[in-house]
C-alpha atoms as a PDB file:
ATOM      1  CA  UNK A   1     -25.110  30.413  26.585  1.00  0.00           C
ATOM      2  CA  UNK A   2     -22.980  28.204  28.454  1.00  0.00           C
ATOM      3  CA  UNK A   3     -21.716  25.278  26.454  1.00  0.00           C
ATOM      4  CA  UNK A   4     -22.069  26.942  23.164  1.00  0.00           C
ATOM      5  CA  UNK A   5     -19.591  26.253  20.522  1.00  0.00           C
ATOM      6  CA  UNK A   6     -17.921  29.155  19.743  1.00  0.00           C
ATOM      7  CA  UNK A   7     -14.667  28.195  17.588  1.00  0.00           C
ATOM      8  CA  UNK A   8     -14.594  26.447  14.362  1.00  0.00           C
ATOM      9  CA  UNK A   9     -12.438  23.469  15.798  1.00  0.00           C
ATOM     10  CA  UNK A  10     -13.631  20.049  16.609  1.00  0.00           C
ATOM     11  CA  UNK A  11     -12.980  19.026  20.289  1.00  0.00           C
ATOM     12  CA  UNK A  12     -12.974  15.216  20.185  1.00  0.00           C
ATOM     13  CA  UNK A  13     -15.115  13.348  23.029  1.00  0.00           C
ATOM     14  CA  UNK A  14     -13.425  10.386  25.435  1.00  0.00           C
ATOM     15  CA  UNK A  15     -13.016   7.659  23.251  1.00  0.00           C
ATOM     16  CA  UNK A  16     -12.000   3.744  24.257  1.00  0.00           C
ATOM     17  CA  UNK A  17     -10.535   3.170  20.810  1.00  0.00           C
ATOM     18  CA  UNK A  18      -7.101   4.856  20.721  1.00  0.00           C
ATOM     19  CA  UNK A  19      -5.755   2.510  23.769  1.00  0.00           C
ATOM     20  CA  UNK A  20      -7.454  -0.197  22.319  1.00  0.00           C
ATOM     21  CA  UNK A  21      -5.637   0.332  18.640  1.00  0.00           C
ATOM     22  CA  UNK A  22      -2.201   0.791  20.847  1.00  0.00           C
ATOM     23  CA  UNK A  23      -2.779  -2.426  23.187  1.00  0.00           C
ATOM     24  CA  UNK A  24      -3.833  -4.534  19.944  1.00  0.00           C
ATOM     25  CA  UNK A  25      -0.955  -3.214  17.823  1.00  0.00           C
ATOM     26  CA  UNK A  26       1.573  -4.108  20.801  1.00  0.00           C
ATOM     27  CA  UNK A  27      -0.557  -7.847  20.933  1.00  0.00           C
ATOM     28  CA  UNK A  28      -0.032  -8.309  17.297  1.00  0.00           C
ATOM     29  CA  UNK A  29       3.814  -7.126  17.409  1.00  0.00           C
ATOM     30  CA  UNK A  30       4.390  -9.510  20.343  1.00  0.00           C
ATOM     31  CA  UNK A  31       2.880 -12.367  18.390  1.00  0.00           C
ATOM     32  CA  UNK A  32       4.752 -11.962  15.677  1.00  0.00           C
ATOM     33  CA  UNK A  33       8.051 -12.042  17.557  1.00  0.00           C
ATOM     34  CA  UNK A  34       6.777 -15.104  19.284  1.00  0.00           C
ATOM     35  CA  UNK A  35       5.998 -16.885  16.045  1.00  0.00           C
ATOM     36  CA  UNK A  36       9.752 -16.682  15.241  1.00  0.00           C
ATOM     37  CA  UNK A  37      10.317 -18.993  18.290  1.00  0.00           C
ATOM     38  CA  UNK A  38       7.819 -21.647  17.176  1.00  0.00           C
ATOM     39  CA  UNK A  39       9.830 -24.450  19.643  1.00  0.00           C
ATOM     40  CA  UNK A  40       9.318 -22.423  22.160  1.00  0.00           C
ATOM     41  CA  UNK A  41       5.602 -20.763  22.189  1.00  0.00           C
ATOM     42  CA  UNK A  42       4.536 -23.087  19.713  1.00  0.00           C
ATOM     43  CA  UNK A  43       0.471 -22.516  18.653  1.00  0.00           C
ATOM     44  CA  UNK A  44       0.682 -19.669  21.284  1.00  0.00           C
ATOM     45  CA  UNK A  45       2.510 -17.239  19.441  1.00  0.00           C
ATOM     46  CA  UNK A  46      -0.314 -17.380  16.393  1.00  0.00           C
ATOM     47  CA  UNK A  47      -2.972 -16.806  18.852  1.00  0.00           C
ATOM     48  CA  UNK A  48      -1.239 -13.647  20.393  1.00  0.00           C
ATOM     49  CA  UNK A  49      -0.764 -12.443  16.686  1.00  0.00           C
ATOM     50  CA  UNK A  50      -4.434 -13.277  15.491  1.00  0.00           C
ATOM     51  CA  UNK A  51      -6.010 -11.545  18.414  1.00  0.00           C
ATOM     52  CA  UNK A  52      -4.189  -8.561  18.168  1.00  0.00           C
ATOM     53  CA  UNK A  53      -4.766  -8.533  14.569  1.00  0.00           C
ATOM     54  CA  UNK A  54      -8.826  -8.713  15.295  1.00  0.00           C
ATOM     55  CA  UNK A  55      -8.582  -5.909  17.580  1.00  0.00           C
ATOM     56  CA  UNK A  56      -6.664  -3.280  15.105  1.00  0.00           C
ATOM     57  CA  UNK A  57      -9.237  -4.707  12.537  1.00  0.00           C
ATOM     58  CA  UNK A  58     -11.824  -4.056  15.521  1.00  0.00           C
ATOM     59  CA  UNK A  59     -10.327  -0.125  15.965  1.00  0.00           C
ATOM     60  CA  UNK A  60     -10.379   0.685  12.015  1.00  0.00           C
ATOM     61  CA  UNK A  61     -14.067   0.008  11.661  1.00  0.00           C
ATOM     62  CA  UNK A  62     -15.162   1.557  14.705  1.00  0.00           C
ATOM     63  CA  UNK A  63     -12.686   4.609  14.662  1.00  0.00           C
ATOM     64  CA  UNK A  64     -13.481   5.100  10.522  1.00  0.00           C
ATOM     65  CA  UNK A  65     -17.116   4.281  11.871  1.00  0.00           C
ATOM     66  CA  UNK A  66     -16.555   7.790  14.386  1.00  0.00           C
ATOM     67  CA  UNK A  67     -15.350   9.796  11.954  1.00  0.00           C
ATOM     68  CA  UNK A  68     -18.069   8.888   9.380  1.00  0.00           C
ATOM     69  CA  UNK A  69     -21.079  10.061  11.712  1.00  0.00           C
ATOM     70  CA  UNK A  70     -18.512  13.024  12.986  1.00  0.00           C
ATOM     71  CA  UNK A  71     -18.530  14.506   9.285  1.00  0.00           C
ATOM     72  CA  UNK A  72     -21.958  14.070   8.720  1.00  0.00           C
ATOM     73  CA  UNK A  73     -23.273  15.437  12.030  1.00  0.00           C
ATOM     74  CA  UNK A  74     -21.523  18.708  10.800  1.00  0.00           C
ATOM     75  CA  UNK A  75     -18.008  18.832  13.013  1.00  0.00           C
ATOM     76  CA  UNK A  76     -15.659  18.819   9.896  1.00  0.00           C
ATOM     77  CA  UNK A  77     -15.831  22.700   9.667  1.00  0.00           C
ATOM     78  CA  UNK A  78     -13.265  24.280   6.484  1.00  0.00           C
ATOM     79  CA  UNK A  79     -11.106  24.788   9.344  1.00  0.00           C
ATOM     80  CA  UNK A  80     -11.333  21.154  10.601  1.00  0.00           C
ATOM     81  CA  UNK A  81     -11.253  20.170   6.673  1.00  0.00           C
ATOM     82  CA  UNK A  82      -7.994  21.710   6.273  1.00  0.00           C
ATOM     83  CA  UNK A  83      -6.172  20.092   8.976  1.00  0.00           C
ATOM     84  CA  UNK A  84      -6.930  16.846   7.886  1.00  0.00           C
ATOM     85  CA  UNK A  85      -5.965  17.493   4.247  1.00  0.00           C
ATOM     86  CA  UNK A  86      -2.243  18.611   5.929  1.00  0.00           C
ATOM     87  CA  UNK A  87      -2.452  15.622   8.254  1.00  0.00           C
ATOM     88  CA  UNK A  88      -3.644  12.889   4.971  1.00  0.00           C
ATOM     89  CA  UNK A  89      -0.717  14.906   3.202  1.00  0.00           C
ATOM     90  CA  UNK A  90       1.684  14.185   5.878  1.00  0.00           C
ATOM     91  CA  UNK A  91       0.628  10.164   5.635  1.00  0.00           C
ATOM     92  CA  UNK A  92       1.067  10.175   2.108  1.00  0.00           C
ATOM     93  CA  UNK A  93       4.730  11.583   2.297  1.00  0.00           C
ATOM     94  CA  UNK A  94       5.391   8.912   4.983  1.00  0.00           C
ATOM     95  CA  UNK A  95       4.601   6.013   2.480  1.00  0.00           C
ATOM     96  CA  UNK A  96       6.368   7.622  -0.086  1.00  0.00           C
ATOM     97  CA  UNK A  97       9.364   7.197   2.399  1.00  0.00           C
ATOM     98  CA  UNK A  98       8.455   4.291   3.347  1.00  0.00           C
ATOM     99  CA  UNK A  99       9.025   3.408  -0.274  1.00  0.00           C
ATOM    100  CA  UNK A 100      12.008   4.942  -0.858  1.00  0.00           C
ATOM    101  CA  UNK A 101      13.571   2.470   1.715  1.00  0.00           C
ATOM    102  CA  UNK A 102      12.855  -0.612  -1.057  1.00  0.00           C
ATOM    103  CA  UNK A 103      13.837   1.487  -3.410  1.00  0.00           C
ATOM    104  CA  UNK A 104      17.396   2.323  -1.978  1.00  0.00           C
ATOM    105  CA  UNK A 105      17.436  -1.014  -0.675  1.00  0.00           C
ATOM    106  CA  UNK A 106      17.271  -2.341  -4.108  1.00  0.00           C
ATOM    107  CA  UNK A 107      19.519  -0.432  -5.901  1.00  0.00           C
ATOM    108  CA  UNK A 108      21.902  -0.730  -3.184  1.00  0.00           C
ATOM    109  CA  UNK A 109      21.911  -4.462  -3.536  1.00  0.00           C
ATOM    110  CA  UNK A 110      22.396  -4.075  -7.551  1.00  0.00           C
ATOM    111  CA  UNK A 111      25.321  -1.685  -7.509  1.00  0.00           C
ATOM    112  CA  UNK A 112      27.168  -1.582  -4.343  1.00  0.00           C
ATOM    113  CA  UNK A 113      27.340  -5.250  -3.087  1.00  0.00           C
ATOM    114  CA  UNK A 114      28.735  -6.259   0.482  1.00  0.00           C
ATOM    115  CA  UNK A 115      29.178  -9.574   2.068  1.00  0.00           C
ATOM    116  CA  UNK A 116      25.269  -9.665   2.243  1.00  0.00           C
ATOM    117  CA  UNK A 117      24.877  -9.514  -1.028  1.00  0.00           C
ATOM    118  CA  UNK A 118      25.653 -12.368  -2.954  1.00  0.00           C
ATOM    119  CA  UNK A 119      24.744 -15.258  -5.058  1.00  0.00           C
ATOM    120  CA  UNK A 120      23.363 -18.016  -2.298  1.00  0.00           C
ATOM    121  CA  UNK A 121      24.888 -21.053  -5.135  1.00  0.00           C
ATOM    122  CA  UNK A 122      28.298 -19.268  -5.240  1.00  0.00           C
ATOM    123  CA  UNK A 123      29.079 -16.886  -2.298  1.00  0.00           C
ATOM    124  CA  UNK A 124      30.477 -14.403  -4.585  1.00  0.00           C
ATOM    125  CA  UNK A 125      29.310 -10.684  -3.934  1.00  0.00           C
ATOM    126  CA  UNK A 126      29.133  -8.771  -7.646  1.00  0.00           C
ATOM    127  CA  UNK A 127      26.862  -5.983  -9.010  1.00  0.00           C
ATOM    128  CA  UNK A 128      24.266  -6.434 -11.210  1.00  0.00           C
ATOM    129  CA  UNK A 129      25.729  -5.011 -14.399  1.00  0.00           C
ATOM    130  CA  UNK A 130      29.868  -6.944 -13.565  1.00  0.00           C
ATOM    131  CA  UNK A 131      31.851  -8.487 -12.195  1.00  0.00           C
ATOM    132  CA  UNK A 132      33.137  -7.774  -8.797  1.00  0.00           C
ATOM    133  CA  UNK A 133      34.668 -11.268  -7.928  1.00  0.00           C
ATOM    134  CA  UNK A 134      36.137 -14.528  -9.409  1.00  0.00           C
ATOM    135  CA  UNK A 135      32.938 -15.826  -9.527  1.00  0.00           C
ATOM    136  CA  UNK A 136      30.168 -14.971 -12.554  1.00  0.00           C
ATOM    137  CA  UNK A 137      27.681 -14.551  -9.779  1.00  0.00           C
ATOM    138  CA  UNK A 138      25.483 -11.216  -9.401  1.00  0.00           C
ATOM    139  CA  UNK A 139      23.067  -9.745  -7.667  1.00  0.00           C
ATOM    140  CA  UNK A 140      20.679 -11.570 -10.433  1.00  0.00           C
ATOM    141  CA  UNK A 141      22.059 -14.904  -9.524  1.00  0.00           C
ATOM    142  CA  UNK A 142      23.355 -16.832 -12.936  1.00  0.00           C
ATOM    143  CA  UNK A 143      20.620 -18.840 -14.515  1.00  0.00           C
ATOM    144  CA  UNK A 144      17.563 -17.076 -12.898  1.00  0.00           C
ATOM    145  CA  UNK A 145      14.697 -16.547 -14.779  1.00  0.00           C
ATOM    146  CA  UNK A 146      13.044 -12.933 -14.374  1.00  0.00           C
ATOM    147  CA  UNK A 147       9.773 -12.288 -15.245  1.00  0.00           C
ATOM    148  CA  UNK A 148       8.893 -10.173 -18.508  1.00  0.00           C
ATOM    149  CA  UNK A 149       8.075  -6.578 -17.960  1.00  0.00           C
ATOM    150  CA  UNK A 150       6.141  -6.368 -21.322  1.00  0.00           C
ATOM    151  CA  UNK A 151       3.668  -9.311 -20.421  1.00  0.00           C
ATOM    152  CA  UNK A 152       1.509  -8.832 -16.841  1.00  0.00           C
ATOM    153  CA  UNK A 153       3.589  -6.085 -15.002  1.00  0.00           C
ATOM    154  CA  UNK A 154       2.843  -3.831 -18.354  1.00  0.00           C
ATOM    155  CA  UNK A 155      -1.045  -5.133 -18.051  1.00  0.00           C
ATOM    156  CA  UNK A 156      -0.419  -4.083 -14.555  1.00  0.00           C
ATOM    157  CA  UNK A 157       0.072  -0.823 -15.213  1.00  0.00           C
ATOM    158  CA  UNK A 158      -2.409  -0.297 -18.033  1.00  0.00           C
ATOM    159  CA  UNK A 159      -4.676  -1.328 -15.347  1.00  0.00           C
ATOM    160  CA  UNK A 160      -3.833   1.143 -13.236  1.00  0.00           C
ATOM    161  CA  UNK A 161      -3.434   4.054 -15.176  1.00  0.00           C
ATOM    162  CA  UNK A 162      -6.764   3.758 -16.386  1.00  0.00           C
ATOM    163  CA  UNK A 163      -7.991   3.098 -12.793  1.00  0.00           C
ATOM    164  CA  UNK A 164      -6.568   6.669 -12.213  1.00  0.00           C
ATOM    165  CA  UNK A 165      -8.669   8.520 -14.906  1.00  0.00           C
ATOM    166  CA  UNK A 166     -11.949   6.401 -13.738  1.00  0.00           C
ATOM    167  CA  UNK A 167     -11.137   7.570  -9.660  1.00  0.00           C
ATOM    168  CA  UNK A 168     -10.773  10.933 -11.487  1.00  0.00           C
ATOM    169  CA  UNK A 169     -14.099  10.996 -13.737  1.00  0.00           C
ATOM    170  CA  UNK A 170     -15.913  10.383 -10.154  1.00  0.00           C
ATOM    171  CA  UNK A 171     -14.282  13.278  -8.257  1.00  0.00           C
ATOM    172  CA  UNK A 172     -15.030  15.481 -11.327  1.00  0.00           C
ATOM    173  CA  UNK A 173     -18.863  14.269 -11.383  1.00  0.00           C
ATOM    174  CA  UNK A 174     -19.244  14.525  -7.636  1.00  0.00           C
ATOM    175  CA  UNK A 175     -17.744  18.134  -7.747  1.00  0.00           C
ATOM    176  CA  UNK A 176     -20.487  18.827 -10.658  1.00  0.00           C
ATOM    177  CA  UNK A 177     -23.337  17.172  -8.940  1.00  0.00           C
ATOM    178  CA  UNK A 178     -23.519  14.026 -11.232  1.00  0.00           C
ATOM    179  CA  UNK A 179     -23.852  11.422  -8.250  1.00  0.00           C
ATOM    180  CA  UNK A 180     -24.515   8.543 -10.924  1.00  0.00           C
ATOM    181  CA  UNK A 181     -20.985   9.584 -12.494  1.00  0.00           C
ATOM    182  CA  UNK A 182     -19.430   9.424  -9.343  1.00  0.00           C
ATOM    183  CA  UNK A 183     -21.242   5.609  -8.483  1.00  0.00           C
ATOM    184  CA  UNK A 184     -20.160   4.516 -12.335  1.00  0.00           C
ATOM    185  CA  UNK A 185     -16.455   5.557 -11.757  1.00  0.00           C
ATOM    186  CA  UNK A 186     -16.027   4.164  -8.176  1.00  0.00           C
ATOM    187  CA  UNK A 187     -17.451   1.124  -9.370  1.00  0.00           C
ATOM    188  CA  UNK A 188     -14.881   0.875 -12.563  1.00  0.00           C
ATOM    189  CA  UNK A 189     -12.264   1.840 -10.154  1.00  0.00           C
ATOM    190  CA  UNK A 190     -12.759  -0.938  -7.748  1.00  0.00           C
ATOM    191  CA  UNK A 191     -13.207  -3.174 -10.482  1.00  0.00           C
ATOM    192  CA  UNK A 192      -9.811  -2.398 -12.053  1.00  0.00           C
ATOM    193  CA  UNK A 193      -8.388  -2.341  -8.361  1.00  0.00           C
ATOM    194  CA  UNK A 194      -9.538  -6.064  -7.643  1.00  0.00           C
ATOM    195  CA  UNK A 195      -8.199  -7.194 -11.449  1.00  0.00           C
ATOM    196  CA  UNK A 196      -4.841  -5.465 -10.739  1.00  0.00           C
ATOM    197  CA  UNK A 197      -4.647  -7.190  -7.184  1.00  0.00           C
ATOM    198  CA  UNK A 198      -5.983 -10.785  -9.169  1.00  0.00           C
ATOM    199  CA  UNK A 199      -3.242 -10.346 -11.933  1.00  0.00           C
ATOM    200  CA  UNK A 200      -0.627 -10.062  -9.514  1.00  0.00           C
ATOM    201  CA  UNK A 201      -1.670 -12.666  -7.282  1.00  0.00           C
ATOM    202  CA  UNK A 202      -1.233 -14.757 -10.469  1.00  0.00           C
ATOM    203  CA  UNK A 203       1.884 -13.497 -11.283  1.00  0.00           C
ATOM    204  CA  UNK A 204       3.328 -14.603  -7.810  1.00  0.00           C
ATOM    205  CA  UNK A 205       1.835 -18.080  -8.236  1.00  0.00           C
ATOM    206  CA  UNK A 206       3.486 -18.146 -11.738  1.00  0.00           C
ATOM    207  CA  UNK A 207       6.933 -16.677 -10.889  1.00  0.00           C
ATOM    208  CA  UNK A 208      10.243 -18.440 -12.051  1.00  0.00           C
ATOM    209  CA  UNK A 209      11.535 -17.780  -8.586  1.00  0.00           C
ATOM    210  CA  UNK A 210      10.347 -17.675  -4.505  1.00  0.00           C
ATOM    211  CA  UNK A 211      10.722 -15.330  -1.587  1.00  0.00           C
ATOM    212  CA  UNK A 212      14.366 -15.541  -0.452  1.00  0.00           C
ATOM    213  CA  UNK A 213      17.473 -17.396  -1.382  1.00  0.00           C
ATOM    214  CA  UNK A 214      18.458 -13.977  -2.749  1.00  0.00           C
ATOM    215  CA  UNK A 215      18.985 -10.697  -2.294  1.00  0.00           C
ATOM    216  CA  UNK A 216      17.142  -9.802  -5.580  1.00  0.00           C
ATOM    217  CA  UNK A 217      14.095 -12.164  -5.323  1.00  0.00           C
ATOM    218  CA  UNK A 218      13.931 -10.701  -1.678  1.00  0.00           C
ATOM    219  CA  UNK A 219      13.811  -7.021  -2.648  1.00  0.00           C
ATOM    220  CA  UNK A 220      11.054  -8.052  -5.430  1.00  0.00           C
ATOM    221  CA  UNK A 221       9.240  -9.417  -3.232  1.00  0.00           C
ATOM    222  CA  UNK A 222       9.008  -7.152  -0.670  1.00  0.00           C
ATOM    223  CA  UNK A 223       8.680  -3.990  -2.908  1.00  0.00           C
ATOM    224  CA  UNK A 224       6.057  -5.433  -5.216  1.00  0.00           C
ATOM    225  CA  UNK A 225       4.208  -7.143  -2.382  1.00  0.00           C
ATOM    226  CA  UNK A 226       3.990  -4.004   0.402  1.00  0.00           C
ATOM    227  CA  UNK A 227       2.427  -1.840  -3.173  1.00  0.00           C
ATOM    228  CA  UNK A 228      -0.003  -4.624  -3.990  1.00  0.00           C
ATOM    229  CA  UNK A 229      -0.855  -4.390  -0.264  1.00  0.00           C
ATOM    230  CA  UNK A 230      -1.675  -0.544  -0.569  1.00  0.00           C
ATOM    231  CA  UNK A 231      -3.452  -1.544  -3.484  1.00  0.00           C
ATOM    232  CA  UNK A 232      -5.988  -3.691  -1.608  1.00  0.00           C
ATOM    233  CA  UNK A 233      -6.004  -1.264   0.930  1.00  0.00           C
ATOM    234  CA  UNK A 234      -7.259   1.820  -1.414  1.00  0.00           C
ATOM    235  CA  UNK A 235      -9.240  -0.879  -3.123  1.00  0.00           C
ATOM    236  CA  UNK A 236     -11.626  -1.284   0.390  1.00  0.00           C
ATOM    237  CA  UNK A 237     -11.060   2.600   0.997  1.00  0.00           C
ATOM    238  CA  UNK A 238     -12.843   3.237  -2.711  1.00  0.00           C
ATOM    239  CA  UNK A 239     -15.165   0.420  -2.120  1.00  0.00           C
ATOM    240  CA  UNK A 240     -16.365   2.441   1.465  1.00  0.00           C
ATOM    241  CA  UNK A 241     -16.825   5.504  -0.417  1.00  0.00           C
ATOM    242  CA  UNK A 242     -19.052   3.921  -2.822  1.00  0.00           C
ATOM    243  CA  UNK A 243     -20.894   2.879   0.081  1.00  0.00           C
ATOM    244  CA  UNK A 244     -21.437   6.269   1.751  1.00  0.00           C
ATOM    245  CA  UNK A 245     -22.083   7.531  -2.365  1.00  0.00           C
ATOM    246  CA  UNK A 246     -24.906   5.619  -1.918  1.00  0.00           C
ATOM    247  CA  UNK A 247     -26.033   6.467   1.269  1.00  0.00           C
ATOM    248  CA  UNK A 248     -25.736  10.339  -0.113  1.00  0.00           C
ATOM    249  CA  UNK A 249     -23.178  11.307   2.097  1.00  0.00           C
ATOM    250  CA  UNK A 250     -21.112  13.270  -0.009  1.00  0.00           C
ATOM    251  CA  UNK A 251     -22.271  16.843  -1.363  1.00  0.00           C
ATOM    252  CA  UNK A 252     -20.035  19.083  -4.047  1.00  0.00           C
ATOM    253  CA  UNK A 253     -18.670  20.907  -1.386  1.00  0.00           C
ATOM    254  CA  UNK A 254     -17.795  18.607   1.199  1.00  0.00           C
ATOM    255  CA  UNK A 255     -16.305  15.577  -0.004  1.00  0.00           C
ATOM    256  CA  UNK A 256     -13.084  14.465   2.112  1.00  0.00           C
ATOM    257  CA  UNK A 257     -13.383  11.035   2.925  1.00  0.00           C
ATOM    258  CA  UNK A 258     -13.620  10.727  -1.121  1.00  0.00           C
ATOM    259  CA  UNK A 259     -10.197  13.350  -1.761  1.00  0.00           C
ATOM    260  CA  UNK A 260      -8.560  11.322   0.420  1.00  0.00           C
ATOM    261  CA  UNK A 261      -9.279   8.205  -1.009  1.00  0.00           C
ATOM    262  CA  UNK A 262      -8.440   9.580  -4.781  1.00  0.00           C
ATOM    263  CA  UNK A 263      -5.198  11.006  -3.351  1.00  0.00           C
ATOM    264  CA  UNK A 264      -4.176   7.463  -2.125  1.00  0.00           C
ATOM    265  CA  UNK A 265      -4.992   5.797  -5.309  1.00  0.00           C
ATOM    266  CA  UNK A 266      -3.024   8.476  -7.160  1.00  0.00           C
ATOM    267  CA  UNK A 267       0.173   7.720  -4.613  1.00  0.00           C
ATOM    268  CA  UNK A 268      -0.466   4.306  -5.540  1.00  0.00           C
ATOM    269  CA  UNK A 269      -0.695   4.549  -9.187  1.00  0.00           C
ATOM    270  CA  UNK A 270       2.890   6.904  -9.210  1.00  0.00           C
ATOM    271  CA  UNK A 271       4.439   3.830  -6.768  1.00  0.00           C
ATOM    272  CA  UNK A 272       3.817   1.709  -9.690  1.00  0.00           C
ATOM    273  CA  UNK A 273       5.075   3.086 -12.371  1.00  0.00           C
ATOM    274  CA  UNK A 274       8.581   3.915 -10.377  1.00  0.00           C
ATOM    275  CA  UNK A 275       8.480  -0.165  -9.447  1.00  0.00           C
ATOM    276  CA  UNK A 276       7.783  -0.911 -12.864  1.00  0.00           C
ATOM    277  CA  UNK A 277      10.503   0.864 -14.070  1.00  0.00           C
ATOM    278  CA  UNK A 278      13.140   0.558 -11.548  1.00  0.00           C
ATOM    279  CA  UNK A 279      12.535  -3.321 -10.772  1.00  0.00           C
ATOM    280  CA  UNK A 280      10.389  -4.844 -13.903  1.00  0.00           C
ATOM    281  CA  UNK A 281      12.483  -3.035 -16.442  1.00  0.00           C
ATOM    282  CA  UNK A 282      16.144  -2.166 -15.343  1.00  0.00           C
ATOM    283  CA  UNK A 283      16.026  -5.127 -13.289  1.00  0.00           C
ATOM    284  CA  UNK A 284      15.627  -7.419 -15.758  1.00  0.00           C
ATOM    285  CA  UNK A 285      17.299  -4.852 -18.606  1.00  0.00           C
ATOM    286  CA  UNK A 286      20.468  -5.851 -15.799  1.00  0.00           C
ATOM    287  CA  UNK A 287      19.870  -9.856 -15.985  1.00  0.00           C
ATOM    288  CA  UNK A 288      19.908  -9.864 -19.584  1.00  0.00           C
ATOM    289  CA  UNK A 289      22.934  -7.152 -19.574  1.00  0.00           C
ATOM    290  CA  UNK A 290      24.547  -9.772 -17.145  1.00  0.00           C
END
């Protein structure tokens, strides 16, 4: 029969949405280099970024929207399945590198310092745990307050540990065919995904110190604030799940858009606990130290 299917592998159909993702990501790049020139573009630049930014938001929910109806019309054969567990496996090990960069960047700030590295009050460029210079200036600058790893950041993470074994208890009850197990855990999940993300947000209002000045504060900053990012966005990727959970979209034995989702909340959870150790807990261990 001519046009039959005969293969187990998904041929896409003409879609507007990839160009549209690539022309809004190069709008929203553009905008933000332009915003770093306000003399010069002035209000321009934000209105470059902002529409760009509506039209990746625009390409998510329409090309998430595609792949929705694609897996329930039946074109996610096991062999399609597989592919896309290799190709969410593959994203996942690119955020775990894109981790390691704060990481490295952190610890190379702490023990190896360099010109760029030094105490904005003094100039002088030491380690975190001596004395490198004249100066008793570190990577910790003198006098600055960290925050307590024992108080919220250890809430934090109680938080999210225990948002790991609720994401869990739903993929076990889906798998078993208990759809109100897997509606009660997604629900607790988000829940504890939205207090983590409000206990944090509090934490930054409440810090001893700001973005920049620092090489420290910096690194904080930007570690602790791109993971609280991935923990809004597994937060909506839960919270979409539980809406398809609803609509009965998910059966025992096909259930990707929900493994995906639990993977990314697992990657999350295992970020954390490396940040709170590294940065919460030697970090400060070094201030004290210091």
């Amino acid at each position: 029969m001519a046009g039959k299917v005969n293969h187990d592998y998904h041929i896409l159909e003409p879609d507007i949405w990839p160009i549209v993702g690539s022309f809004s990501a190069l709008t929203f790049t553009s905008g933000l280099v332009l915003s770093l020139y306000p003399d010069v573009f002035g209000s321009s630049a934000g209105i470059v970024m902002w529409a760009g930014l509506a039209g990746l938001i625009a390409t998510f929910f329409m090309w998430f929207k595609n792949i929705v109806v694609e897996a329930q019309r039946g074109d996610h054969t096991p062999v399609v399945q597989l592919h896309m567990r290799y190709g969410m496996i593959l994203f996942i090990a690119s955020e775990v590198m894109f981790f390691v960069g704060w990481f490295w960047a952190f610890f190379d700030f702490a023990l190896f310092p360099t010109p760029l590295t030094y105490d904005a009050a003094t100039g002088a460029t030491t380690s975190l745990f001596g004395e490198a210079g004249a100066a008793a200036a570190s990577f910790i600058p003198e006098g600055l307050e960290v925050l307590d790893p024992f108080a919220l950041p250890l809430l934090n993470t109680l938080i999210l540990l225990c948002s790991g074994t609720t994401v869990t208890w739903a993929h076990h009850s889906l798998i078993h065919g208990d759809r109100e197990g897997l509606k009660q855990g997604l629900w607790a999940t988000i829940a504890l995904g939205v207090l983590f993300s409000a206990i944090q947000a509090y934490e930054y209002a409440a810090a001893p110190f700001g973005f920049g000045g620092n090489t420290y504060s910096s690194a904080f900053y930007m570690a602790t604030g791109f993971h609280g990012f991935h923990v809004i966005v597994g937060t909506i990727f839960l919270a979409v799940c539980l809406f398809r959970a609803y609509k009965g979209h998910f059966t025992p034995r096909q259930h990707f858009g929900f493994e995906a989702a639990a993977w990314y909340w697992h990657f999350v959870d295992v970020v954390w606990l490396f940040l709170f150790v590294a940065i919460y807990v030697w970090g400060g261990w070094g201030a004290e130290y210091h």
